[in-house]
PDB file of N, CA and C in Angstrom:
ATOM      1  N   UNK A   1      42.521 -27.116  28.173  1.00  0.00           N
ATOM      2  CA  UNK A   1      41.836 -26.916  26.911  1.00  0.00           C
ATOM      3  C   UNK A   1      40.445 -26.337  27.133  1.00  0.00           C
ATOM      4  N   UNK A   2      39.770 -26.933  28.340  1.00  0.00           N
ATOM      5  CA  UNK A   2      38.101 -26.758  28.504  1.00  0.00           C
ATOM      6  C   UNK A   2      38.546 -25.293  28.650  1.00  0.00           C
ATOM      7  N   UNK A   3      39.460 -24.631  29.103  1.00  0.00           N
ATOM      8  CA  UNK A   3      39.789 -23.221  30.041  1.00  0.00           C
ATOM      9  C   UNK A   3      39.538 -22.089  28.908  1.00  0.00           C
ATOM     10  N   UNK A   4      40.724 -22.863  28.107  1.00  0.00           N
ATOM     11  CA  UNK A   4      40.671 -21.566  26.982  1.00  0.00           C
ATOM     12  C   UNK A   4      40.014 -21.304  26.050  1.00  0.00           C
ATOM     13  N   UNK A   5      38.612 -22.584  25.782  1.00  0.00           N
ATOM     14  CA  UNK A   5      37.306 -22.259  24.925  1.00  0.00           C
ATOM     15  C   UNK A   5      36.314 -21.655  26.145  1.00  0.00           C
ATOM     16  N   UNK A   6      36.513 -21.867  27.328  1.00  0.00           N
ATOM     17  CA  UNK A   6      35.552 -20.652  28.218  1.00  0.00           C
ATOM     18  C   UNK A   6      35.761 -19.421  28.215  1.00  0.00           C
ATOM     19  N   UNK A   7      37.535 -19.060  28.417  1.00  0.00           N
ATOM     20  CA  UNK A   7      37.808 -17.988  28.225  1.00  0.00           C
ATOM     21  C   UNK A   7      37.761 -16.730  26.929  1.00  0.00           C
ATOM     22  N   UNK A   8      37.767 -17.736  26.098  1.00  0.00           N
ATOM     23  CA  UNK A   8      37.625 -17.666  24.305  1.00  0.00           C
ATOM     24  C   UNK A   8      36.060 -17.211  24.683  1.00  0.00           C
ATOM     25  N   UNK A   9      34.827 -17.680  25.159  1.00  0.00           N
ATOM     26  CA  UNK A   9      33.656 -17.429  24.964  1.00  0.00           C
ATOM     27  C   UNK A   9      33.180 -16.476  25.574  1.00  0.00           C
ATOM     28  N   UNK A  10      34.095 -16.189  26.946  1.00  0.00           N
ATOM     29  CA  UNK A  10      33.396 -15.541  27.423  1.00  0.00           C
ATOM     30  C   UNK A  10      34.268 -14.288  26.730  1.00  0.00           C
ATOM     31  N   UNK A  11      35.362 -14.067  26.382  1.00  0.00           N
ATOM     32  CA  UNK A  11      35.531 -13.073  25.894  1.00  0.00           C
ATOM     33  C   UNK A  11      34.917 -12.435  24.639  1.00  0.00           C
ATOM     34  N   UNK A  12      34.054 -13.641  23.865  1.00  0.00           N
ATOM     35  CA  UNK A  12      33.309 -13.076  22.599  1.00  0.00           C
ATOM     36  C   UNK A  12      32.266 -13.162  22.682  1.00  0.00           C
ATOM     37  N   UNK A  13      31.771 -13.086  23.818  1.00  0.00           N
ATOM     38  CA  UNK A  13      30.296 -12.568  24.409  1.00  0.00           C
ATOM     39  C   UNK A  13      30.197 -11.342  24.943  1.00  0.00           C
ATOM     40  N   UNK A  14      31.853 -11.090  25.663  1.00  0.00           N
ATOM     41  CA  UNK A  14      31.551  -9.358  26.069  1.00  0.00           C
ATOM     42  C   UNK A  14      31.885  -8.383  24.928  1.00  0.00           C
ATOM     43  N   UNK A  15      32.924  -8.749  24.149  1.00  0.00           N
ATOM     44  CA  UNK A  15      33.154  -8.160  23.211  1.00  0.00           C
ATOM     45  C   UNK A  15      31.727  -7.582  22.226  1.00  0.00           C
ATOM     46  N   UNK A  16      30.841  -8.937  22.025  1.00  0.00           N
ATOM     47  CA  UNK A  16      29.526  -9.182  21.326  1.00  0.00           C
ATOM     48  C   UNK A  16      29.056  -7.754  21.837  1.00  0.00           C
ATOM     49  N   UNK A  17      28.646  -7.866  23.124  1.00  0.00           N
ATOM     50  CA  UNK A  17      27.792  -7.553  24.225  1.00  0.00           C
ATOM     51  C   UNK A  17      28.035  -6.146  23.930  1.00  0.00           C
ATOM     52  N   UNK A  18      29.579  -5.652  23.950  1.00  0.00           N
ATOM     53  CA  UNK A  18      30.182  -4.073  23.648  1.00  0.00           C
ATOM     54  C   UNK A  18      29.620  -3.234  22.417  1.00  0.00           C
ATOM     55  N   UNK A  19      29.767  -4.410  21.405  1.00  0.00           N
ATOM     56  CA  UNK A  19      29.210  -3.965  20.441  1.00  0.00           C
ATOM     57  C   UNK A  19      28.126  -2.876  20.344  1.00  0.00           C
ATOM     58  N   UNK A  20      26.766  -4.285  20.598  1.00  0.00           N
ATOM     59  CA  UNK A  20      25.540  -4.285  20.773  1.00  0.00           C
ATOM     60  C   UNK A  20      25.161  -3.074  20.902  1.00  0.00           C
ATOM     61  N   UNK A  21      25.905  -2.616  22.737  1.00  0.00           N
ATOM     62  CA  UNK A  21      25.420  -1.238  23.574  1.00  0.00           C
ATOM     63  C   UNK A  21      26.146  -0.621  22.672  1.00  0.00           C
ATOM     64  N   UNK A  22      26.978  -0.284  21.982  1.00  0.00           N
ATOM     65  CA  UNK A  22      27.383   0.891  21.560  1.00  0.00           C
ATOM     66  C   UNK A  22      26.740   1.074  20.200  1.00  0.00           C
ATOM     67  N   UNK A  23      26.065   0.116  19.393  1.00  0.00           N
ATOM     68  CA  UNK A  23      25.109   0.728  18.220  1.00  0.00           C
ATOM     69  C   UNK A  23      23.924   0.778  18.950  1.00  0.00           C
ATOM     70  N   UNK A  24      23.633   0.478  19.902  1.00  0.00           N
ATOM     71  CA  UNK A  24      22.050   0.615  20.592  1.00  0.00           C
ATOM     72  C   UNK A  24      22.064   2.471  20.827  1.00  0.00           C
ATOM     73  N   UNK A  25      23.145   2.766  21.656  1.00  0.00           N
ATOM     74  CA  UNK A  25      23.331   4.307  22.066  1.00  0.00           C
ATOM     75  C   UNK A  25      23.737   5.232  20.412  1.00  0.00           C
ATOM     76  N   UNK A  26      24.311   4.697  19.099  1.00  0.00           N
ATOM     77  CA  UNK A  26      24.119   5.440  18.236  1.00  0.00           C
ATOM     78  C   UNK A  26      22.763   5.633  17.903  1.00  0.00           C
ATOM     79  N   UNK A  27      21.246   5.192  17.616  1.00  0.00           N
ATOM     80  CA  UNK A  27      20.310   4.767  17.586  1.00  0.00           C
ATOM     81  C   UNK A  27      19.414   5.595  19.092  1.00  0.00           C
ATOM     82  N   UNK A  28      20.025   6.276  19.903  1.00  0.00           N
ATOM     83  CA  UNK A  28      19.110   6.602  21.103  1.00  0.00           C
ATOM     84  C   UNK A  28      18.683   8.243  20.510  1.00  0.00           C
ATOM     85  N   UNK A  29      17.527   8.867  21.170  1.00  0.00           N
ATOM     86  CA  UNK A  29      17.097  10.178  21.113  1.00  0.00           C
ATOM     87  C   UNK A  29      18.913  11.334  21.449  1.00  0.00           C
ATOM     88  N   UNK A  30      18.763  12.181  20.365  1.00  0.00           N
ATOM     89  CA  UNK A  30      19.803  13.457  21.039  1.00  0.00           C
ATOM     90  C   UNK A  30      19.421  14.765  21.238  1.00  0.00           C
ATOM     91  N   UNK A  31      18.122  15.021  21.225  1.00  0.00           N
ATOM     92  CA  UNK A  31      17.781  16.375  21.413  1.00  0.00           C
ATOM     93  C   UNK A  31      17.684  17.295  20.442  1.00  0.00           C
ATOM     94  N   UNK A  32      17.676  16.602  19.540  1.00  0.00           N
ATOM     95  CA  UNK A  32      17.978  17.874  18.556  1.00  0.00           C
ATOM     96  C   UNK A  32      17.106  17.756  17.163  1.00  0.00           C
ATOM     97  N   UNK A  33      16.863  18.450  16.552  1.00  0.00           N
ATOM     98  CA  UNK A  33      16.234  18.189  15.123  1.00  0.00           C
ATOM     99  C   UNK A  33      16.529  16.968  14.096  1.00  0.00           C
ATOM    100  N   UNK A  34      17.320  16.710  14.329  1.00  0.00           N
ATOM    101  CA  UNK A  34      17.724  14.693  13.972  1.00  0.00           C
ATOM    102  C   UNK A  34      16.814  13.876  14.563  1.00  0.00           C
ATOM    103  N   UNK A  35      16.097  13.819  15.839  1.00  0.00           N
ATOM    104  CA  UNK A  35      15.696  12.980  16.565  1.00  0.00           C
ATOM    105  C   UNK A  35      14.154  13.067  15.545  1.00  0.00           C
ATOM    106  N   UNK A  36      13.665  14.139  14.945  1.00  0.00           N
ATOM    107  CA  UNK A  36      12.219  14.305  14.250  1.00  0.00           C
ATOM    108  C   UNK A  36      12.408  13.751  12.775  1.00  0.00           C
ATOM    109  N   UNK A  37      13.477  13.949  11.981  1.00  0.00           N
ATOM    110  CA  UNK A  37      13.690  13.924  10.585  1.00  0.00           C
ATOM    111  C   UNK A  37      15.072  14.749  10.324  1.00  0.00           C
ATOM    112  N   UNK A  38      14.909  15.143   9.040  1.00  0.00           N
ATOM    113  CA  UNK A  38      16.203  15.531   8.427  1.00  0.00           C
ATOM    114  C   UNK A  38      15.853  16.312   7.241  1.00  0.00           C
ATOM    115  N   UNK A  39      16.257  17.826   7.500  1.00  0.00           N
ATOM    116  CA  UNK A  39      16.180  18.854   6.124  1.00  0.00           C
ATOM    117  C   UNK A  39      16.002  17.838   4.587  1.00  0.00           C
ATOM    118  N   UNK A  40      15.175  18.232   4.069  1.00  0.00           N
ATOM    119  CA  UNK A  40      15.035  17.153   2.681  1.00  0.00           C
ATOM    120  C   UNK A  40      15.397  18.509   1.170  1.00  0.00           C
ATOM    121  N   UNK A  41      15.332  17.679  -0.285  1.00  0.00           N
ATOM    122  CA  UNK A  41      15.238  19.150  -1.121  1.00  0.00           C
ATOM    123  C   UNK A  41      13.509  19.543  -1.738  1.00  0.00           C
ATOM    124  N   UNK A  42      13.703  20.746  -1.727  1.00  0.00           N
ATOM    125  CA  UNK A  42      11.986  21.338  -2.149  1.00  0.00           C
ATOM    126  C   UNK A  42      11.594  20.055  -3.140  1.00  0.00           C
ATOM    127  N   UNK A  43      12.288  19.514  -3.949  1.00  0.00           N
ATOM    128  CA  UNK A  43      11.363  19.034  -5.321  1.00  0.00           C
ATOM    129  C   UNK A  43      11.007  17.444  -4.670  1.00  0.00           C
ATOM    130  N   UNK A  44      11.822  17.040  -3.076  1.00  0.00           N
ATOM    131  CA  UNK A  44      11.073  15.864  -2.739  1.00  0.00           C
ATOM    132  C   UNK A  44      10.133  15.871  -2.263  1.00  0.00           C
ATOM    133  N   UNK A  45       9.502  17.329  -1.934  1.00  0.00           N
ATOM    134  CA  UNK A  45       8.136  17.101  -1.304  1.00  0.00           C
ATOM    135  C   UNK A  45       7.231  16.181  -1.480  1.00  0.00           C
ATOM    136  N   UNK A  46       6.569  15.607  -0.760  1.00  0.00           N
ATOM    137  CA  UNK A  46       5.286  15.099  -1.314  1.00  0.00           C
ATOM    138  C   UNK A  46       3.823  15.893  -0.424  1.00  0.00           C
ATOM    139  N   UNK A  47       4.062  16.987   0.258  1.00  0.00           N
ATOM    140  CA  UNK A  47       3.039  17.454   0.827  1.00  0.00           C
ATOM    141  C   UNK A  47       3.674  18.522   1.428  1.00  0.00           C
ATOM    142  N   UNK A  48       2.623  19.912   1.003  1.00  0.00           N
ATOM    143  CA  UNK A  48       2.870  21.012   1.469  1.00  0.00           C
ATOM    144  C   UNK A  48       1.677  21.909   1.960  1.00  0.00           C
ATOM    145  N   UNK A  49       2.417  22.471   3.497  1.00  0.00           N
ATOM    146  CA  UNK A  49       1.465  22.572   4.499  1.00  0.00           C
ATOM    147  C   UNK A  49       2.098  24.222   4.744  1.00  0.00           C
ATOM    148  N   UNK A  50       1.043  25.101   4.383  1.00  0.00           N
ATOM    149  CA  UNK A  50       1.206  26.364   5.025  1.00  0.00           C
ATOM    150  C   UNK A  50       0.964  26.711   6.416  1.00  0.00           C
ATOM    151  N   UNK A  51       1.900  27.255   7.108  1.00  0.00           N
ATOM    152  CA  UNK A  51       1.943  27.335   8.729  1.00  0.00           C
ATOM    153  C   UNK A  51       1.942  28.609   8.866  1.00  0.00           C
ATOM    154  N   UNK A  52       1.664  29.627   7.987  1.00  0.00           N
ATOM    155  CA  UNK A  52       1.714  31.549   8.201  1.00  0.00           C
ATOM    156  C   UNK A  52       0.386  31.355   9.274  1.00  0.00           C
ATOM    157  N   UNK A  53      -0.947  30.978   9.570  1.00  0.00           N
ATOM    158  CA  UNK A  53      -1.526  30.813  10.268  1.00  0.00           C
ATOM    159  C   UNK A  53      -1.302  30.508  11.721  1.00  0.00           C
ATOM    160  N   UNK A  54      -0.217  29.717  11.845  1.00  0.00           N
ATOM    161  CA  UNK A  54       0.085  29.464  13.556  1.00  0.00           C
ATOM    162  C   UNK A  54      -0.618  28.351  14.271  1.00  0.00           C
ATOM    163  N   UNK A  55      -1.016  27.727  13.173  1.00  0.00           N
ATOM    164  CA  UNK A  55      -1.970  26.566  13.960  1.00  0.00           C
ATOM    165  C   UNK A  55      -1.487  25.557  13.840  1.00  0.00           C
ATOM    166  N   UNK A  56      -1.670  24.141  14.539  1.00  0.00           N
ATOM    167  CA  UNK A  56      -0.753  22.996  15.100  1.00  0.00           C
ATOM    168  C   UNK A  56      -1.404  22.180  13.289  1.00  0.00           C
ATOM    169  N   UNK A  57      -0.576  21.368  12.686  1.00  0.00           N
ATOM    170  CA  UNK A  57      -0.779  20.377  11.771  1.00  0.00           C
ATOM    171  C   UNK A  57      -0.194  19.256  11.930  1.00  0.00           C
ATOM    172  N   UNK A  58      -1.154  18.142  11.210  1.00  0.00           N
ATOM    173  CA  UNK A  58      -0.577  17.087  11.114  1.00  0.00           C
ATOM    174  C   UNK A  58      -0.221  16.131  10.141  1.00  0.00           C
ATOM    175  N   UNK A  59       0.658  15.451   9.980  1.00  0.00           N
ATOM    176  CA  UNK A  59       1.641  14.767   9.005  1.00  0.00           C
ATOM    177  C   UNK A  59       1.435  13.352   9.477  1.00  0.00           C
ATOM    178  N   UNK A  60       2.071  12.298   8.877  1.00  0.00           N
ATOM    179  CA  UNK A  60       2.476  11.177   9.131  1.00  0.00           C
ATOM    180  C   UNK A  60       3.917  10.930   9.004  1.00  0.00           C
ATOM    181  N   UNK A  61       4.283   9.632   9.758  1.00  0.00           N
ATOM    182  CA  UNK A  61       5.628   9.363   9.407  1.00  0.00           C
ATOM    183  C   UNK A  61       6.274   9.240   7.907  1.00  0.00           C
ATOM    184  N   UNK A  62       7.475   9.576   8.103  1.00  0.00           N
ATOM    185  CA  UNK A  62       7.847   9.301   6.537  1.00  0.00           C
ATOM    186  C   UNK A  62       7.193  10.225   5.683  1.00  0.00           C
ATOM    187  N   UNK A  63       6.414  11.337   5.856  1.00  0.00           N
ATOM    188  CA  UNK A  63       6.319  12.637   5.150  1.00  0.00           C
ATOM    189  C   UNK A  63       7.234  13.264   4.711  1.00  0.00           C
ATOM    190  N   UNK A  64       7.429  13.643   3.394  1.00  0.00           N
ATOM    191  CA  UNK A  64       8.225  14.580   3.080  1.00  0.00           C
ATOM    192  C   UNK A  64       7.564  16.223   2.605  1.00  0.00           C
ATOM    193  N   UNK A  65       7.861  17.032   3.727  1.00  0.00           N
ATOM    194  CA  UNK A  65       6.539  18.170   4.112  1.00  0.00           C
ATOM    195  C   UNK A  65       7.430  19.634   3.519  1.00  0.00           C
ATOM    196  N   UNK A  66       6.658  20.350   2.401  1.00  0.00           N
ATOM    197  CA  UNK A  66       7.616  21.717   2.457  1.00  0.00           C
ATOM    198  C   UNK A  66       6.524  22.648   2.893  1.00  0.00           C
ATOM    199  N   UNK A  67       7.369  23.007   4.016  1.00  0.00           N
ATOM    200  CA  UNK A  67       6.659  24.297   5.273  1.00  0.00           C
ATOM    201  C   UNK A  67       6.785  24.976   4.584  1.00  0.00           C
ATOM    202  N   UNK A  68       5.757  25.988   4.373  1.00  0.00           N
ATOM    203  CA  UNK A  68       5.673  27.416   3.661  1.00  0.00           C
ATOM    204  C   UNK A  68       5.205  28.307   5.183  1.00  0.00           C
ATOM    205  N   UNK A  69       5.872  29.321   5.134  1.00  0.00           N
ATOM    206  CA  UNK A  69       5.310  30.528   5.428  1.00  0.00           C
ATOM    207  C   UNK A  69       5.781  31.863   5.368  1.00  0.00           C
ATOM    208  N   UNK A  70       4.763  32.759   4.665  1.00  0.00           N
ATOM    209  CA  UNK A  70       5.367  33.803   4.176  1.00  0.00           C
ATOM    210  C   UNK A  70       6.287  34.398   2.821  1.00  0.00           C
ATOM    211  N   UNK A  71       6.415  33.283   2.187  1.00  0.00           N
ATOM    212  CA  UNK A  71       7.858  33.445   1.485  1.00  0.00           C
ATOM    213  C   UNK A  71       8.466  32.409   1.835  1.00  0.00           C
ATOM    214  N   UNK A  72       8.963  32.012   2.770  1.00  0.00           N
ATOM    215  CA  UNK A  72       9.906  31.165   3.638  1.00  0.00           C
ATOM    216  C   UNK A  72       9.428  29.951   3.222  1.00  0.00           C
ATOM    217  N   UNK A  73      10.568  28.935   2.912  1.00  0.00           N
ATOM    218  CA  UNK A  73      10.177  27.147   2.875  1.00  0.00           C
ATOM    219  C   UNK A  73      10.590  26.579   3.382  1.00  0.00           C
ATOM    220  N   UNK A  74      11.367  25.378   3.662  1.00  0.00           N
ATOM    221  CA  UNK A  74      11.719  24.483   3.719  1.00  0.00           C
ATOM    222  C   UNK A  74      11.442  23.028   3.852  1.00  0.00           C
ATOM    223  N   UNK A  75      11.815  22.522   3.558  1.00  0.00           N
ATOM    224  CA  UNK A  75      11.394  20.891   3.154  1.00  0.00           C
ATOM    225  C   UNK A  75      12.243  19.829   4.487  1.00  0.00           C
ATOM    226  N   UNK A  76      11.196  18.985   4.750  1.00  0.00           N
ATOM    227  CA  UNK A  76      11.603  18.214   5.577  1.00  0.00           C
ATOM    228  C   UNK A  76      10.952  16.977   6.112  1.00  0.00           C
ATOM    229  N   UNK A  77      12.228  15.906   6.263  1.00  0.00           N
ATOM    230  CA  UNK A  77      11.373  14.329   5.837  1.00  0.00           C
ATOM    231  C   UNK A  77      11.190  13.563   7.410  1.00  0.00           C
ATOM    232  N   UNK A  78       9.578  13.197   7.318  1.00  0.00           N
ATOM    233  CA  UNK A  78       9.727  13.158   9.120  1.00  0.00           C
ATOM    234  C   UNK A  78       9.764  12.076   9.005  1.00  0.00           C
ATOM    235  N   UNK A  79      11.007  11.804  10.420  1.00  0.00           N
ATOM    236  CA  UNK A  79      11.357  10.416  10.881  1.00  0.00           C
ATOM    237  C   UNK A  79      11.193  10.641  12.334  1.00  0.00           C
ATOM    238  N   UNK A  80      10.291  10.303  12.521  1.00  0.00           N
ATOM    239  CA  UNK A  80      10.470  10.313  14.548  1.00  0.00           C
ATOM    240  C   UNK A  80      10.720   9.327  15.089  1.00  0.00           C
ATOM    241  N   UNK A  81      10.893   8.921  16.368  1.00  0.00           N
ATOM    242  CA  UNK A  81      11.169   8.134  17.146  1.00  0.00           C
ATOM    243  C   UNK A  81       9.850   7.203  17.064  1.00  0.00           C
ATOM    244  N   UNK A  82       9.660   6.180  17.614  1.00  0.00           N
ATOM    245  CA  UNK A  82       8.274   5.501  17.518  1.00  0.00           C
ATOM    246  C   UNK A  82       7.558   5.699  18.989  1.00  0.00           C
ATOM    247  N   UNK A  83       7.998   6.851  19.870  1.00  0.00           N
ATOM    248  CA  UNK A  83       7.611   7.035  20.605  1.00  0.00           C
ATOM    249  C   UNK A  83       7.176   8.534  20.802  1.00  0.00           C
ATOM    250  N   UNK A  84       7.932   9.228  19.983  1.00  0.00           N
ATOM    251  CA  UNK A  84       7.396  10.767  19.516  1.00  0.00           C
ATOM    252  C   UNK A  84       6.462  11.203  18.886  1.00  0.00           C
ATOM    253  N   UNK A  85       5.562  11.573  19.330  1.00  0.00           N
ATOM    254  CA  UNK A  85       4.158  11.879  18.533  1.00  0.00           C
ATOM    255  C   UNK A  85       3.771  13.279  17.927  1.00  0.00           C
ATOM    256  N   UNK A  86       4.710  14.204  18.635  1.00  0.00           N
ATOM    257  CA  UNK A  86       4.404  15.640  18.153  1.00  0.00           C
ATOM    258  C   UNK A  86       6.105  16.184  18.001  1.00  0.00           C
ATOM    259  N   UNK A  87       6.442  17.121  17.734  1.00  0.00           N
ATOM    260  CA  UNK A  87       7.494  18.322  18.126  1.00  0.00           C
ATOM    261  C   UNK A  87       6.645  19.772  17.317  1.00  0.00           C
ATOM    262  N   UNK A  88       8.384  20.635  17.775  1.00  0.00           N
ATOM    263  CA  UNK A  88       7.375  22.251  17.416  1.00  0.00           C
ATOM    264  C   UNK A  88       8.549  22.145  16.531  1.00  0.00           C
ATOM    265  N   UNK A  89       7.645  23.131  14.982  1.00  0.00           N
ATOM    266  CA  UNK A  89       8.431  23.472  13.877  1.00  0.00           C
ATOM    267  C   UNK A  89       9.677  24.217  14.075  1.00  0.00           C
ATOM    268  N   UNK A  90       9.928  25.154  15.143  1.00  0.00           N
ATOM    269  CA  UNK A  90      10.909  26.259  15.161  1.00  0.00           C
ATOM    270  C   UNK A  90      11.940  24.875  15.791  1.00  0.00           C
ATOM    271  N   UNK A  91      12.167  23.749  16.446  1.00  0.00           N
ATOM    272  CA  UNK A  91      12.730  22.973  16.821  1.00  0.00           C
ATOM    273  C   UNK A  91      13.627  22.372  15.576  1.00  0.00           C
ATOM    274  N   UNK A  92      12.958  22.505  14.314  1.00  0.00           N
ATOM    275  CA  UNK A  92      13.589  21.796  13.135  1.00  0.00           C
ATOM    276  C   UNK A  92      14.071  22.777  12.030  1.00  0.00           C
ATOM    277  N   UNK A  93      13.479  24.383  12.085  1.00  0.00           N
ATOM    278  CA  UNK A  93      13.505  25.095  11.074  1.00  0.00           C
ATOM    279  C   UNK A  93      15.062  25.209  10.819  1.00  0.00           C
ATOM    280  N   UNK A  94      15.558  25.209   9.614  1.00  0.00           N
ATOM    281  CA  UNK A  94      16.925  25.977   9.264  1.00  0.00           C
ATOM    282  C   UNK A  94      17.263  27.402   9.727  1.00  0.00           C
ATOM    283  N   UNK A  95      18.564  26.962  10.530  1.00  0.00           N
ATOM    284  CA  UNK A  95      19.062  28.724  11.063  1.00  0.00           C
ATOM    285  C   UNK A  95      18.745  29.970   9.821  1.00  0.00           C
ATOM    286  N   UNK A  96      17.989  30.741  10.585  1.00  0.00           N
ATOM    287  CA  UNK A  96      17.877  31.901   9.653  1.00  0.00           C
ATOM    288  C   UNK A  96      16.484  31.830   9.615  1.00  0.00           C
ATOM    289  N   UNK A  97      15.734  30.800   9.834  1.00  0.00           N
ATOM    290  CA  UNK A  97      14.473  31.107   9.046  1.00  0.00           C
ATOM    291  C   UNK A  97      13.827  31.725  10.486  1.00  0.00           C
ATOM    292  N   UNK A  98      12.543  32.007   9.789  1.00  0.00           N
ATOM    293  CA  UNK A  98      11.785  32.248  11.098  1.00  0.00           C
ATOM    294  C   UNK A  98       9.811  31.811  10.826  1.00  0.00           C
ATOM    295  N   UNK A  99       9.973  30.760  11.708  1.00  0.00           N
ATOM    296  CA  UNK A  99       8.401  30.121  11.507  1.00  0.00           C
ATOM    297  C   UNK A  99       8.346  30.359  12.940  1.00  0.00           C
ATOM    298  N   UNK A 100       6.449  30.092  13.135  1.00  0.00           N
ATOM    299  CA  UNK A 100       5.883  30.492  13.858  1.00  0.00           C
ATOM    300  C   UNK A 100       6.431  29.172  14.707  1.00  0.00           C
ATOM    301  N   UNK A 101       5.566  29.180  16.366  1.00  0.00           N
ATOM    302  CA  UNK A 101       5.689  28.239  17.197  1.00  0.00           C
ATOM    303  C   UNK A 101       4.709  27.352  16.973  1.00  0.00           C
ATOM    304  N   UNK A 102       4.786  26.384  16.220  1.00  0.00           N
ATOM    305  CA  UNK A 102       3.986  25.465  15.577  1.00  0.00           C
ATOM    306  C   UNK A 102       4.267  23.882  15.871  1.00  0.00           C
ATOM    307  N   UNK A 103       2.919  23.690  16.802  1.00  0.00           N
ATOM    308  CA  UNK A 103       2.908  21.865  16.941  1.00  0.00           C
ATOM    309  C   UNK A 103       2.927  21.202  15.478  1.00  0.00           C
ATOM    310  N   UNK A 104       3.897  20.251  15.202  1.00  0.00           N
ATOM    311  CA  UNK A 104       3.512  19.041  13.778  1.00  0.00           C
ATOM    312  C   UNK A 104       3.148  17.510  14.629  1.00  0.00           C
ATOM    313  N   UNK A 105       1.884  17.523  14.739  1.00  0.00           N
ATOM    314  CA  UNK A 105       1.502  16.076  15.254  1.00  0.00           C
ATOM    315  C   UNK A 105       2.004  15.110  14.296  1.00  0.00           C
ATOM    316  N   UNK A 106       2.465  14.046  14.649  1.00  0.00           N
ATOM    317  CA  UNK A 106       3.134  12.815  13.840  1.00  0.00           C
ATOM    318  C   UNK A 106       1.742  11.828  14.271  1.00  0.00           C
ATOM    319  N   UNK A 107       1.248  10.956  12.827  1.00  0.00           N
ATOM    320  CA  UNK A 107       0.433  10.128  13.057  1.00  0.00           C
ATOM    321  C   UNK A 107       1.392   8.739  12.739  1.00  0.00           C
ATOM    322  N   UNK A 108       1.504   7.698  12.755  1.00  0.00           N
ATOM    323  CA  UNK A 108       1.959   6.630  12.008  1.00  0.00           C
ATOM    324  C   UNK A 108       1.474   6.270  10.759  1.00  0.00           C
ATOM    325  N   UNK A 109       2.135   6.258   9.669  1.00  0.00           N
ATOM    326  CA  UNK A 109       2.490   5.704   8.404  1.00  0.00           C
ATOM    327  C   UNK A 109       1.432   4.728   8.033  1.00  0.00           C
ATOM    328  N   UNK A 110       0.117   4.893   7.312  1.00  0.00           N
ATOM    329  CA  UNK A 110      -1.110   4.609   6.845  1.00  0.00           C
ATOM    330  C   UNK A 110      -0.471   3.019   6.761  1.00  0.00           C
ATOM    331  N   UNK A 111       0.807   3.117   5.576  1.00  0.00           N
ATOM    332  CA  UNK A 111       1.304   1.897   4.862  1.00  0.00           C
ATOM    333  C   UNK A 111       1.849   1.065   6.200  1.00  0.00           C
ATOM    334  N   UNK A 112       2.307   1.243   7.073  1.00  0.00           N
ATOM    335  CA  UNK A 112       3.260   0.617   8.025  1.00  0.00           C
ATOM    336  C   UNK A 112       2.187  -0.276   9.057  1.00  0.00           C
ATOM    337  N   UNK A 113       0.659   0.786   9.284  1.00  0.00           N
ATOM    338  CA  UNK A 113       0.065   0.024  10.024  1.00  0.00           C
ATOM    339  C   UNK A 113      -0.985  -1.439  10.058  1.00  0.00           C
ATOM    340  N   UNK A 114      -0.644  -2.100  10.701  1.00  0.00           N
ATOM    341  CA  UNK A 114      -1.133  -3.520  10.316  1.00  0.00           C
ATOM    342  C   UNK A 114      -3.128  -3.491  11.158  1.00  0.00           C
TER     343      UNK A 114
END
């Protein structure tokens, strides 16, 4: 009896355990424009930053930013990693567009910080 509540436990501890790592690795950095935020629509903006200039700007987390330049927009809601502090705009722009090579420094979230 003692056997098969050890075996019982230990099997729903690795099972647990399987879990765990496998939503921990959905949740890890992938390289790609997901890892900064996610394309948003123009009318959620809440802040818009012209980049036809070429110079590095900065945002906070949880910005919802519509890049202008030229003509060209797009809107986009930054979520970074809590360890990512900058990326470059052409890293996130929508295929087709064409923005300059532009640092967006990420500050942390005015509201978030204690």
């Amino acid at each position: 009896m003692k056997t098969n509540r050890a075996t019982l436990l230990l099997l729903s501890l690795t099972l647990s355990s399987a879990m765990l790592a496998s939503a921990a690795q959905a949740h890890s950095e992938t390289g790609t424009a997901a890892d900064d935020g996610r394309l948003a629509p123009n009318s959620a903006a809440t802040k818009v930053i012209d980049v036809s200039n070429g110079k590095a700007v900065n945002v906070n987390e949880g910005d919802i930013v519509k890049f202008v330049n030229n003509g060209e927009s797009f809107t986009f809601n930054v979520r970074t990693y809590q360890n990512v502090t900058h990326f470059n705009l052409a890293q996130v722009e929508p295929k087709g567009d064409h923005f300059p090579s532009v640092e967006v420094y990420v500050e942390p979230n005015p509201i978030d910080v204690n």
